[in-house]
PDB file of N, CA and C in Angstrom:
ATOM      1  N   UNK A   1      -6.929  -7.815  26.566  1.00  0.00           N
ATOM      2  CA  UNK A   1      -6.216  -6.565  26.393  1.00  0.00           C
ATOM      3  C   UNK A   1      -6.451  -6.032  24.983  1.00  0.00           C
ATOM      4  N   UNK A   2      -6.689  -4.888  24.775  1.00  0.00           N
ATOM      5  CA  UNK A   2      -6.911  -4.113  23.585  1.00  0.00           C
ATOM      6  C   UNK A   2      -5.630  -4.028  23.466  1.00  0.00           C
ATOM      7  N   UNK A   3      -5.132  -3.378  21.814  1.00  0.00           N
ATOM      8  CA  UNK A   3      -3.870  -2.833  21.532  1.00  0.00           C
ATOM      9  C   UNK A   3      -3.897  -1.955  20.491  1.00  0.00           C
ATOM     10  N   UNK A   4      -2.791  -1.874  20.096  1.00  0.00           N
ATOM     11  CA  UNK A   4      -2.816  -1.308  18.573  1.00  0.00           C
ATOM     12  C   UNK A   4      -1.856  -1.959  17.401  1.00  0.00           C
ATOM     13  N   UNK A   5      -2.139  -1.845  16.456  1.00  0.00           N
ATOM     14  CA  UNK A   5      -0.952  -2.588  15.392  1.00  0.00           C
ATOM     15  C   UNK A   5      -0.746  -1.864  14.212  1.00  0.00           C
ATOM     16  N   UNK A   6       0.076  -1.790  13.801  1.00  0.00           N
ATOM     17  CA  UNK A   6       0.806  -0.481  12.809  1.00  0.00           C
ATOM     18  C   UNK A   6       0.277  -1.612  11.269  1.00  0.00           C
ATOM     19  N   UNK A   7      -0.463  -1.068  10.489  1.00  0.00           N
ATOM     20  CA  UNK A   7      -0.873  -1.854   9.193  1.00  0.00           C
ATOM     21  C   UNK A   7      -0.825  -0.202   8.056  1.00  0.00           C
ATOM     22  N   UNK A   8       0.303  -0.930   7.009  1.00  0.00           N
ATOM     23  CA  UNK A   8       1.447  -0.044   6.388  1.00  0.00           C
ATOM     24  C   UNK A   8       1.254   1.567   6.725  1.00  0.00           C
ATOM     25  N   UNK A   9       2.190   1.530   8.099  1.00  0.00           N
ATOM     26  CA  UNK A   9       2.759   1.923   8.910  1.00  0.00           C
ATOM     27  C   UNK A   9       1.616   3.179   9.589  1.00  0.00           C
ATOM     28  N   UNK A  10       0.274   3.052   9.673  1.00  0.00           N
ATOM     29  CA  UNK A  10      -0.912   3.531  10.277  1.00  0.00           C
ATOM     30  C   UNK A  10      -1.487   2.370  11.397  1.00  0.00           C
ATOM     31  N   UNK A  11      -1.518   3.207  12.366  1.00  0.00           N
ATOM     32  CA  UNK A  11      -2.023   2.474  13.257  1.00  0.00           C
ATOM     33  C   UNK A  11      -3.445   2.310  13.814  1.00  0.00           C
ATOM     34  N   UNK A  12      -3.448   1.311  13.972  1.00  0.00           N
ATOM     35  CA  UNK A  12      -5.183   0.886  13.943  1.00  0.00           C
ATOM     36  C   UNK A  12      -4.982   0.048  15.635  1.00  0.00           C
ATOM     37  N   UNK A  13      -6.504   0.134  15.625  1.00  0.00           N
ATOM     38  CA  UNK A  13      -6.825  -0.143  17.230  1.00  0.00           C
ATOM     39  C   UNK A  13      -7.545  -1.917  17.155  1.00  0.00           C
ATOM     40  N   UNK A  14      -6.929  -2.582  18.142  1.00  0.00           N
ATOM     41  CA  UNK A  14      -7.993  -4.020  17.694  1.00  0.00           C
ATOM     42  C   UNK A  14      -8.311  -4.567  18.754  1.00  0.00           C
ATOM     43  N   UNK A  15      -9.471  -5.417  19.448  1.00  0.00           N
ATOM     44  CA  UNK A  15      -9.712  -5.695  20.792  1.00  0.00           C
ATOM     45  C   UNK A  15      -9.204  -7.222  20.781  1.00  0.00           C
ATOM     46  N   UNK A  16      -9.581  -7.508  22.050  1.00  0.00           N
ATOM     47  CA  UNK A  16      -8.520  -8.779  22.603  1.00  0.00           C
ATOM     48  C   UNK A  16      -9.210  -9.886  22.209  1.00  0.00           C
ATOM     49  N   UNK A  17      -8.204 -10.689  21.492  1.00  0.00           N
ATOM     50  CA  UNK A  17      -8.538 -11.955  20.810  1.00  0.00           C
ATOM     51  C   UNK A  17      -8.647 -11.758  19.682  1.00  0.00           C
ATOM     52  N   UNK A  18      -8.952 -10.684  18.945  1.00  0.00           N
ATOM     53  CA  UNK A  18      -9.171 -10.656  17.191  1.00  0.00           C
ATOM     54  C   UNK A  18      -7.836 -10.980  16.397  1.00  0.00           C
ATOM     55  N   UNK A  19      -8.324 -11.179  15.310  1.00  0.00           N
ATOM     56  CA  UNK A  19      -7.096 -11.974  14.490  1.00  0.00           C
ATOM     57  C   UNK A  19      -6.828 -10.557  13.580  1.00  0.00           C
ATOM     58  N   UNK A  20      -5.765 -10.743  13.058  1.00  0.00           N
ATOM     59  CA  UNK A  20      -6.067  -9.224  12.163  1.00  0.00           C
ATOM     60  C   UNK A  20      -6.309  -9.003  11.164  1.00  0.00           C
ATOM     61  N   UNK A  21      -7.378 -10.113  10.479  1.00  0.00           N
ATOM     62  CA  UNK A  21      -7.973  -9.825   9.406  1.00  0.00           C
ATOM     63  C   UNK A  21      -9.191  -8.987  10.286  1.00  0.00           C
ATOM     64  N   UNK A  22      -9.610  -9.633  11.561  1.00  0.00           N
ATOM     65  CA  UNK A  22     -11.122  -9.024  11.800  1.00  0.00           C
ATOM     66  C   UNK A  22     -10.613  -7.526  11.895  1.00  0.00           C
ATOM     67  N   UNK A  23      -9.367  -7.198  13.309  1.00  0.00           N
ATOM     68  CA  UNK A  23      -9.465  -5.648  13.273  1.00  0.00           C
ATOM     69  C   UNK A  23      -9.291  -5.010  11.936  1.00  0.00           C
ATOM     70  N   UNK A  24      -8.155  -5.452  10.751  1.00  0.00           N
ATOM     71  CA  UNK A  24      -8.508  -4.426   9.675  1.00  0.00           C
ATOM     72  C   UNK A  24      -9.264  -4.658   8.779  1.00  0.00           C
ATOM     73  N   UNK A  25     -10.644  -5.117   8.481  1.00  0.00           N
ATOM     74  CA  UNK A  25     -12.341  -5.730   8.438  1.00  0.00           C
ATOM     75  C   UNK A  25     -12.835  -4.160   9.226  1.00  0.00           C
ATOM     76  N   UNK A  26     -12.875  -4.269  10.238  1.00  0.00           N
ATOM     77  CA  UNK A  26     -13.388  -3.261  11.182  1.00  0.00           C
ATOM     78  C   UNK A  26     -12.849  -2.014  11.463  1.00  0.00           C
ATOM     79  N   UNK A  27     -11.784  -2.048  11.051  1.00  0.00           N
ATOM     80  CA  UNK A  27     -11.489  -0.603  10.395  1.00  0.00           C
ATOM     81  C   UNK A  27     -11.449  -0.058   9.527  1.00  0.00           C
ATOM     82  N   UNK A  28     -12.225  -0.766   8.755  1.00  0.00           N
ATOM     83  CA  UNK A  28     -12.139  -0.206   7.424  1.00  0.00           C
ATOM     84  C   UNK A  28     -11.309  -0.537   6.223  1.00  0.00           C
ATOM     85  N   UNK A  29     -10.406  -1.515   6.266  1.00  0.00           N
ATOM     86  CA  UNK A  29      -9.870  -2.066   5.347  1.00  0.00           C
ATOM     87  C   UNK A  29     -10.042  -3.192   4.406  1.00  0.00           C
ATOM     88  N   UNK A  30     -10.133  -3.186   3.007  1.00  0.00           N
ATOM     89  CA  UNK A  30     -10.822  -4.009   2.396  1.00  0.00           C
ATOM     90  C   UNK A  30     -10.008  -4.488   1.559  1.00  0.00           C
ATOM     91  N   UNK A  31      -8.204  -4.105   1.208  1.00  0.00           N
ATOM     92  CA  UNK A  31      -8.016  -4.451   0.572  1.00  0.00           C
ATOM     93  C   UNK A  31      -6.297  -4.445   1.175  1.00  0.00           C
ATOM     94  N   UNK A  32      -6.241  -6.313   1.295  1.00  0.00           N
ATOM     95  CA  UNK A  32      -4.633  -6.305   1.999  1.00  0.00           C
ATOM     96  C   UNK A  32      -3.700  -6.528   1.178  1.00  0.00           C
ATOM     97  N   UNK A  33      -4.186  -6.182  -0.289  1.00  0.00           N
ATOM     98  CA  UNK A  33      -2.618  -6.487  -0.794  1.00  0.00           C
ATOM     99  C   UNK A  33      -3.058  -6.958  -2.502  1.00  0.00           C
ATOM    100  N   UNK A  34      -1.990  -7.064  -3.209  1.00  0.00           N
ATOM    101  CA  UNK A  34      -2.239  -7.893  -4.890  1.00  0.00           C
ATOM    102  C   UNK A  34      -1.477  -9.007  -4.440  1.00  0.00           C
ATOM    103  N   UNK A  35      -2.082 -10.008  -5.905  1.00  0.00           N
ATOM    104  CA  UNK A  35      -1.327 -11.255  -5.807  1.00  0.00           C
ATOM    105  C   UNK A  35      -0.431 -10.849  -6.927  1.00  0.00           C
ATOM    106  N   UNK A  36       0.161 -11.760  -7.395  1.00  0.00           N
ATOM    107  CA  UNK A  36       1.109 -11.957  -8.084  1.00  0.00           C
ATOM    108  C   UNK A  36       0.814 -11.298  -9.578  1.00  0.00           C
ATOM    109  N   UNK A  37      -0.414 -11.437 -10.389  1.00  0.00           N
ATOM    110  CA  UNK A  37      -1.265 -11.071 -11.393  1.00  0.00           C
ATOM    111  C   UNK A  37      -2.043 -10.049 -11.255  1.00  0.00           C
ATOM    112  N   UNK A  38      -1.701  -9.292  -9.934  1.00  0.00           N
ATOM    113  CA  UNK A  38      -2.205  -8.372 -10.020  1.00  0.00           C
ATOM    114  C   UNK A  38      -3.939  -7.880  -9.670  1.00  0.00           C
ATOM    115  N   UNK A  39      -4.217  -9.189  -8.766  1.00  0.00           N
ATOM    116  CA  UNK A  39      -5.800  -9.026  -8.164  1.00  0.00           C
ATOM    117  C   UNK A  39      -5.819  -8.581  -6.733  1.00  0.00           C
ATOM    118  N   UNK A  40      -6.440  -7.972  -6.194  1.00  0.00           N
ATOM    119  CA  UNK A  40      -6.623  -7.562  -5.397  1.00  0.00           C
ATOM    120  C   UNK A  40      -6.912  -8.913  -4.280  1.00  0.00           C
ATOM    121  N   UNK A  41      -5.727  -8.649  -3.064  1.00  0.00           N
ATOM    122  CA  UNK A  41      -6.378 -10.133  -1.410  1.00  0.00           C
ATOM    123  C   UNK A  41      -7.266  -9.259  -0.829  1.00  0.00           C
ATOM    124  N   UNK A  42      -7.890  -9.907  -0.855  1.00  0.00           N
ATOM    125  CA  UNK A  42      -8.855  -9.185   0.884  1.00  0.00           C
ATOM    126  C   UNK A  42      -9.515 -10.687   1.199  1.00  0.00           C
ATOM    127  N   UNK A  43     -10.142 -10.585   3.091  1.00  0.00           N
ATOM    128  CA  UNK A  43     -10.638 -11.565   3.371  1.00  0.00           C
ATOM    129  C   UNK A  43     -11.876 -12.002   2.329  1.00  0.00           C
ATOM    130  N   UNK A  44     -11.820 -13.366   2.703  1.00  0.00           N
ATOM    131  CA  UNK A  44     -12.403 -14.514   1.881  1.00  0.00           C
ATOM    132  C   UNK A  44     -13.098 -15.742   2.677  1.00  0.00           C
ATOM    133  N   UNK A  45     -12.543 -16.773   2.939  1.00  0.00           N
ATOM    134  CA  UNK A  45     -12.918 -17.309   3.152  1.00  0.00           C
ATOM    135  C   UNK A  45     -13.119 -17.479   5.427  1.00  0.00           C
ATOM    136  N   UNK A  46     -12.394 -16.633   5.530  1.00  0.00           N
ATOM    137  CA  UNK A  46     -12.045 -16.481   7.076  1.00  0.00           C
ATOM    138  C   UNK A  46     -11.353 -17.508   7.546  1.00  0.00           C
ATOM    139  N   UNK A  47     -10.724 -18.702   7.044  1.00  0.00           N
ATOM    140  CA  UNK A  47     -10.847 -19.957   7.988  1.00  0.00           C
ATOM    141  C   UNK A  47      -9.139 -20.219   7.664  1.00  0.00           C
ATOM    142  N   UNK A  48      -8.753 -19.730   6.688  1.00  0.00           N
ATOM    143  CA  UNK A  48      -7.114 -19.940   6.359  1.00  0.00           C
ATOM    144  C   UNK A  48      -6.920 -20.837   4.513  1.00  0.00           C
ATOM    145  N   UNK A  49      -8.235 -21.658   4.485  1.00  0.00           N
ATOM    146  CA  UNK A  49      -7.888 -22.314   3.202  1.00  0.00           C
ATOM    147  C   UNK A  49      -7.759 -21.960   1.506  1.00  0.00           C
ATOM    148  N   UNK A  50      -8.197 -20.461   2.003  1.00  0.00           N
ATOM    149  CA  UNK A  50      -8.052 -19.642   0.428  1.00  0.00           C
ATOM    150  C   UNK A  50      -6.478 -19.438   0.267  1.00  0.00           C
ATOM    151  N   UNK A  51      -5.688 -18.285   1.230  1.00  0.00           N
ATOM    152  CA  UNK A  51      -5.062 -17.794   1.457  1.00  0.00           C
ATOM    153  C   UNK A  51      -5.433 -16.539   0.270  1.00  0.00           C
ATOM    154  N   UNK A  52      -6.610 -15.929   0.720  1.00  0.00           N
ATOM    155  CA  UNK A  52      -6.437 -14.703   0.059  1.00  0.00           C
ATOM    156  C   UNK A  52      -6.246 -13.629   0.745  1.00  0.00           C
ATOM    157  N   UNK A  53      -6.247 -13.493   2.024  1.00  0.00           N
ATOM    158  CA  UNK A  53      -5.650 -12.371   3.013  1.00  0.00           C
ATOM    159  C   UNK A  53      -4.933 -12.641   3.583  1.00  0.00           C
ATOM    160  N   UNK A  54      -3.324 -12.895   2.611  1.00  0.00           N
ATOM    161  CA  UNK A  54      -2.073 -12.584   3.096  1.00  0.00           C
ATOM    162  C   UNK A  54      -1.688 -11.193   3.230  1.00  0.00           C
ATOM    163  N   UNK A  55      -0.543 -11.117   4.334  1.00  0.00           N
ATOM    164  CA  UNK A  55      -0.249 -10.173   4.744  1.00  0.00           C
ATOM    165  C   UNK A  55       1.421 -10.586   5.012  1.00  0.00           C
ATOM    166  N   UNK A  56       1.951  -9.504   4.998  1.00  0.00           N
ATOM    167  CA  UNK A  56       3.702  -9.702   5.034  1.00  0.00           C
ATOM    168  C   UNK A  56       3.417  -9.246   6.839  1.00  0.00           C
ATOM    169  N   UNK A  57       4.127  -9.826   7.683  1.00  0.00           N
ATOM    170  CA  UNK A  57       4.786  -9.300   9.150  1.00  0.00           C
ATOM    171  C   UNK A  57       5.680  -9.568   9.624  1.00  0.00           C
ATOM    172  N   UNK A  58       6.377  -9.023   8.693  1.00  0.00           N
ATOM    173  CA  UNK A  58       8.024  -8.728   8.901  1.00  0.00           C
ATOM    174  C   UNK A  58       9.119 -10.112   8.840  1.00  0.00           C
ATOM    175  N   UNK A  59       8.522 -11.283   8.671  1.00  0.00           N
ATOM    176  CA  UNK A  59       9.126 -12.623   8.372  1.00  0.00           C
ATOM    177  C   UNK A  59       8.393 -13.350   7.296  1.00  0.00           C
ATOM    178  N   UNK A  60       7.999 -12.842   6.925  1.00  0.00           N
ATOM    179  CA  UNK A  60       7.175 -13.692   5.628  1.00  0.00           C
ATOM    180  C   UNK A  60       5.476 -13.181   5.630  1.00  0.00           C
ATOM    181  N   UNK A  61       5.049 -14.038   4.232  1.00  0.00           N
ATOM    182  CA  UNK A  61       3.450 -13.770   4.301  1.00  0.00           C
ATOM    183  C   UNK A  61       2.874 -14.865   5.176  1.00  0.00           C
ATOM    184  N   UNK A  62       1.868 -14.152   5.495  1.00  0.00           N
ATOM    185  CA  UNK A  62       0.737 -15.182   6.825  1.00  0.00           C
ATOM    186  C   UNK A  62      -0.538 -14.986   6.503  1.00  0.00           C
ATOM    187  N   UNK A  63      -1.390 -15.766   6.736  1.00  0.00           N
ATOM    188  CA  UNK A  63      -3.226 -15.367   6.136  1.00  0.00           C
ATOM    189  C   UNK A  63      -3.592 -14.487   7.433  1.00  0.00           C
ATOM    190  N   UNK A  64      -3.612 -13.390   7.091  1.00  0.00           N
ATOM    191  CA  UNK A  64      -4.485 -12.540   8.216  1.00  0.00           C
ATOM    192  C   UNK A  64      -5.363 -12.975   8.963  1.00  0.00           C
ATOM    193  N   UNK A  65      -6.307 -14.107   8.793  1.00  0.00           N
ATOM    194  CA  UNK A  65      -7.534 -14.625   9.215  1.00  0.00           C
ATOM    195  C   UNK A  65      -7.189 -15.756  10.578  1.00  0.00           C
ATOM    196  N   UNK A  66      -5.947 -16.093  10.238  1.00  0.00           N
ATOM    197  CA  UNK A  66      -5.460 -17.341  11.266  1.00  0.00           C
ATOM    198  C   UNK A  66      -4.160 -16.120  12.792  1.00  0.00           C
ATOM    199  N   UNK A  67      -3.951 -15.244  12.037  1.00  0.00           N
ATOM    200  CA  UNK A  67      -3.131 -14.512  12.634  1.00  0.00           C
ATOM    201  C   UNK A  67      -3.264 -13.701  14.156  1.00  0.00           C
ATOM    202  N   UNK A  68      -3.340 -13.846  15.450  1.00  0.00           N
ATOM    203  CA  UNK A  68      -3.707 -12.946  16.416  1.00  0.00           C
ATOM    204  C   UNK A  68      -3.075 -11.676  16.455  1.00  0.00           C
ATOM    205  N   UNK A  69      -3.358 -10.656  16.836  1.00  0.00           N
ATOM    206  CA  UNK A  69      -3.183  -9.639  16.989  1.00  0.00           C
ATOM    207  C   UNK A  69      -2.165  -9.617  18.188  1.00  0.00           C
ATOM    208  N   UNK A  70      -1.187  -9.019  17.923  1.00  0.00           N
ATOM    209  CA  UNK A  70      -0.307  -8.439  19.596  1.00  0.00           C
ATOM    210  C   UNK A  70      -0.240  -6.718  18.945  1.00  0.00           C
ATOM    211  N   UNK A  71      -0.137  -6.186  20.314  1.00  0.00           N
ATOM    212  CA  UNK A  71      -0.149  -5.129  20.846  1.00  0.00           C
ATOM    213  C   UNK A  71       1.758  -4.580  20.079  1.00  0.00           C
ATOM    214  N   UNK A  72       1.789  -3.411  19.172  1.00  0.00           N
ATOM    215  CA  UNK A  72       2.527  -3.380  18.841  1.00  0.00           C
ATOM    216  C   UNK A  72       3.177  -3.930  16.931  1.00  0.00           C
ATOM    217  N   UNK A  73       2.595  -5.127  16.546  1.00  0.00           N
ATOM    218  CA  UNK A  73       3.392  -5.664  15.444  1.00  0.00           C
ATOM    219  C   UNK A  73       2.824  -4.525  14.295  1.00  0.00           C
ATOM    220  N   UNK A  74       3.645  -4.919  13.460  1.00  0.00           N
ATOM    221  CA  UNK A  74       3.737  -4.400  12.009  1.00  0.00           C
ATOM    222  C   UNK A  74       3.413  -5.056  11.070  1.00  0.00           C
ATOM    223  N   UNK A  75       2.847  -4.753  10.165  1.00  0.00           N
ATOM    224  CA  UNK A  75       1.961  -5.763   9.146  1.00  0.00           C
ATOM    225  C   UNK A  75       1.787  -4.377   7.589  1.00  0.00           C
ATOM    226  N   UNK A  76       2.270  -4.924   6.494  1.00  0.00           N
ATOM    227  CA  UNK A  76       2.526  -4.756   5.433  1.00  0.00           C
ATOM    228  C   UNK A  76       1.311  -5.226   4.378  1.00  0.00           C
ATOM    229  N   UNK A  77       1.046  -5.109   3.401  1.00  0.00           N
ATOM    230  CA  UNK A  77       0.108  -5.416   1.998  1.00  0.00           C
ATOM    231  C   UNK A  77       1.240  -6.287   1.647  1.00  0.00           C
ATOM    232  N   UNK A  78       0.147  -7.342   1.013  1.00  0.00           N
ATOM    233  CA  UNK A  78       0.910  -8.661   0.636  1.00  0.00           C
ATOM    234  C   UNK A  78       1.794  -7.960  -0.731  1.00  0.00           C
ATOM    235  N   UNK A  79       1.531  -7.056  -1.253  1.00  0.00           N
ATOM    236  CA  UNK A  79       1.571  -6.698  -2.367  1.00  0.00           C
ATOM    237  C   UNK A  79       2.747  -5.424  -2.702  1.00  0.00           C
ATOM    238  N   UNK A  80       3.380  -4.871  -1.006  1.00  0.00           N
ATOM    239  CA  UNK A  80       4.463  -4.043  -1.093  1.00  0.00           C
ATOM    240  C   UNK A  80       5.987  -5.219  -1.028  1.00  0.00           C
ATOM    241  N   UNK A  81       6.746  -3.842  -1.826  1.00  0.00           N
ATOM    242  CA  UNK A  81       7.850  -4.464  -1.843  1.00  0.00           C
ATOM    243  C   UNK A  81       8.852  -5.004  -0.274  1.00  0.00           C
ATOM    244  N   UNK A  82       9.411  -5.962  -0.524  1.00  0.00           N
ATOM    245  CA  UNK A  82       9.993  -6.260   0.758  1.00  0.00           C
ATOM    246  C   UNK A  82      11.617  -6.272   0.764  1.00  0.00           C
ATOM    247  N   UNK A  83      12.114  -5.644   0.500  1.00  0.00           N
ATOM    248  CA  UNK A  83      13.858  -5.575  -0.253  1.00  0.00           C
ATOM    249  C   UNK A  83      14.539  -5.738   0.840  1.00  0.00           C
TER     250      UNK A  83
END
Protein backbone atom coordinates (compact mmCIF):
# COMPACT_ATOMS: atom_id res chain seq x y z
CA UNK A 1 0.00 0.00 0.00
CA UNK A 2 1.26 3.47 -0.88
CA UNK A 3 0.42 6.36 1.58
CA UNK A 4 1.21 9.59 2.61
CA UNK A 5 2.96 11.06 5.78
CA UNK A 6 2.84 14.64 6.97
CA UNK A 7 6.92 15.58 7.48
CA UNK A 8 6.77 19.19 9.34
CA UNK A 9 3.40 19.31 8.59
CA UNK A 10 3.79 18.87 4.39
CA UNK A 11 2.80 15.96 3.07
CA UNK A 12 4.80 13.69 1.11
CA UNK A 13 3.88 10.49 -0.75
CA UNK A 14 5.94 7.07 0.11
CA UNK A 15 5.48 3.50 -1.43
CA UNK A 16 4.92 0.30 0.49
CA UNK A 17 7.60 -0.91 2.65
CA UNK A 18 9.90 2.23 2.66
CA UNK A 19 11.22 3.41 5.86
CA UNK A 20 11.04 7.15 6.05
CA UNK A 21 14.30 8.07 5.72
CA UNK A 22 14.03 6.48 2.01
CA UNK A 23 10.57 8.39 1.17
CA UNK A 24 12.01 11.79 2.49
CA UNK A 25 15.60 10.82 0.47
CA UNK A 26 13.17 10.68 -2.50
CA UNK A 27 11.47 13.55 -2.05
CA UNK A 28 13.73 15.60 -1.81
CA UNK A 29 14.74 16.02 1.61
CA UNK A 30 18.20 16.27 2.78
CA UNK A 31 18.10 17.68 5.84
CA UNK A 32 16.03 16.10 9.02
CA UNK A 33 16.94 18.16 11.63
CA UNK A 34 20.21 19.82 13.97
CA UNK A 35 21.84 18.10 16.68
CA UNK A 36 22.38 19.54 19.72
CA UNK A 37 25.62 21.82 18.44
CA UNK A 38 23.99 22.74 15.89
CA UNK A 39 25.00 20.33 12.74
CA UNK A 40 22.87 19.48 10.45
CA UNK A 41 21.10 15.08 10.65
CA UNK A 42 20.46 13.80 7.44
CA UNK A 43 20.78 10.08 6.40
CA UNK A 44 24.13 8.48 6.95
CA UNK A 45 24.77 5.49 7.53
CA UNK A 46 21.17 3.78 6.55
CA UNK A 47 21.41 0.87 8.96
CA UNK A 48 20.45 2.69 12.47
CA UNK A 49 24.15 2.79 14.06
CA UNK A 50 24.99 6.51 13.48
CA UNK A 51 21.77 7.84 14.62
CA UNK A 52 22.14 10.74 12.42
CA UNK A 53 18.60 10.74 10.92
CA UNK A 54 16.63 11.27 13.87
CA UNK A 55 13.38 12.39 13.59
CA UNK A 56 10.76 13.37 16.43
CA UNK A 57 7.10 11.26 15.77
CA UNK A 58 5.20 12.51 18.16
CA UNK A 59 6.69 10.19 21.17
CA UNK A 60 10.18 10.75 21.03
CA UNK A 61 13.22 10.77 18.51
CA UNK A 62 13.61 7.55 16.23
CA UNK A 63 16.39 7.03 13.36
CA UNK A 64 14.39 7.54 10.26
CA UNK A 65 16.33 4.72 8.54
CA UNK A 66 14.94 1.83 10.91
CA UNK A 67 11.42 3.53 10.91
CA UNK A 68 8.40 2.16 8.44
CA UNK A 69 6.24 4.35 7.02
CA UNK A 70 2.27 4.17 7.88
CA UNK A 71 -0.16 5.86 5.94
CA UNK A 72 -1.04 8.99 7.85
CA UNK A 73 1.86 9.65 10.79
CA UNK A 74 3.51 12.85 11.55
CA UNK A 75 7.11 13.30 11.73
CA UNK A 76 8.94 16.53 12.88
CA UNK A 77 12.98 17.74 12.38
CA UNK A 78 14.93 16.37 15.09
CA UNK A 79 15.78 19.88 15.61
CA UNK A 80 12.09 21.63 16.18
CA UNK A 81 10.90 22.50 19.35
CA UNK A 82 8.69 19.95 21.13
CA UNK A 83 6.92 21.90 24.22
Amino acid sequence: MNGTLLWNGTALPFRAGETVASALTRAGVRHFGTTPQGQARALFCGIGQCQNCLVHDGTGLTEACLLPCRDGMALTDAGARHD
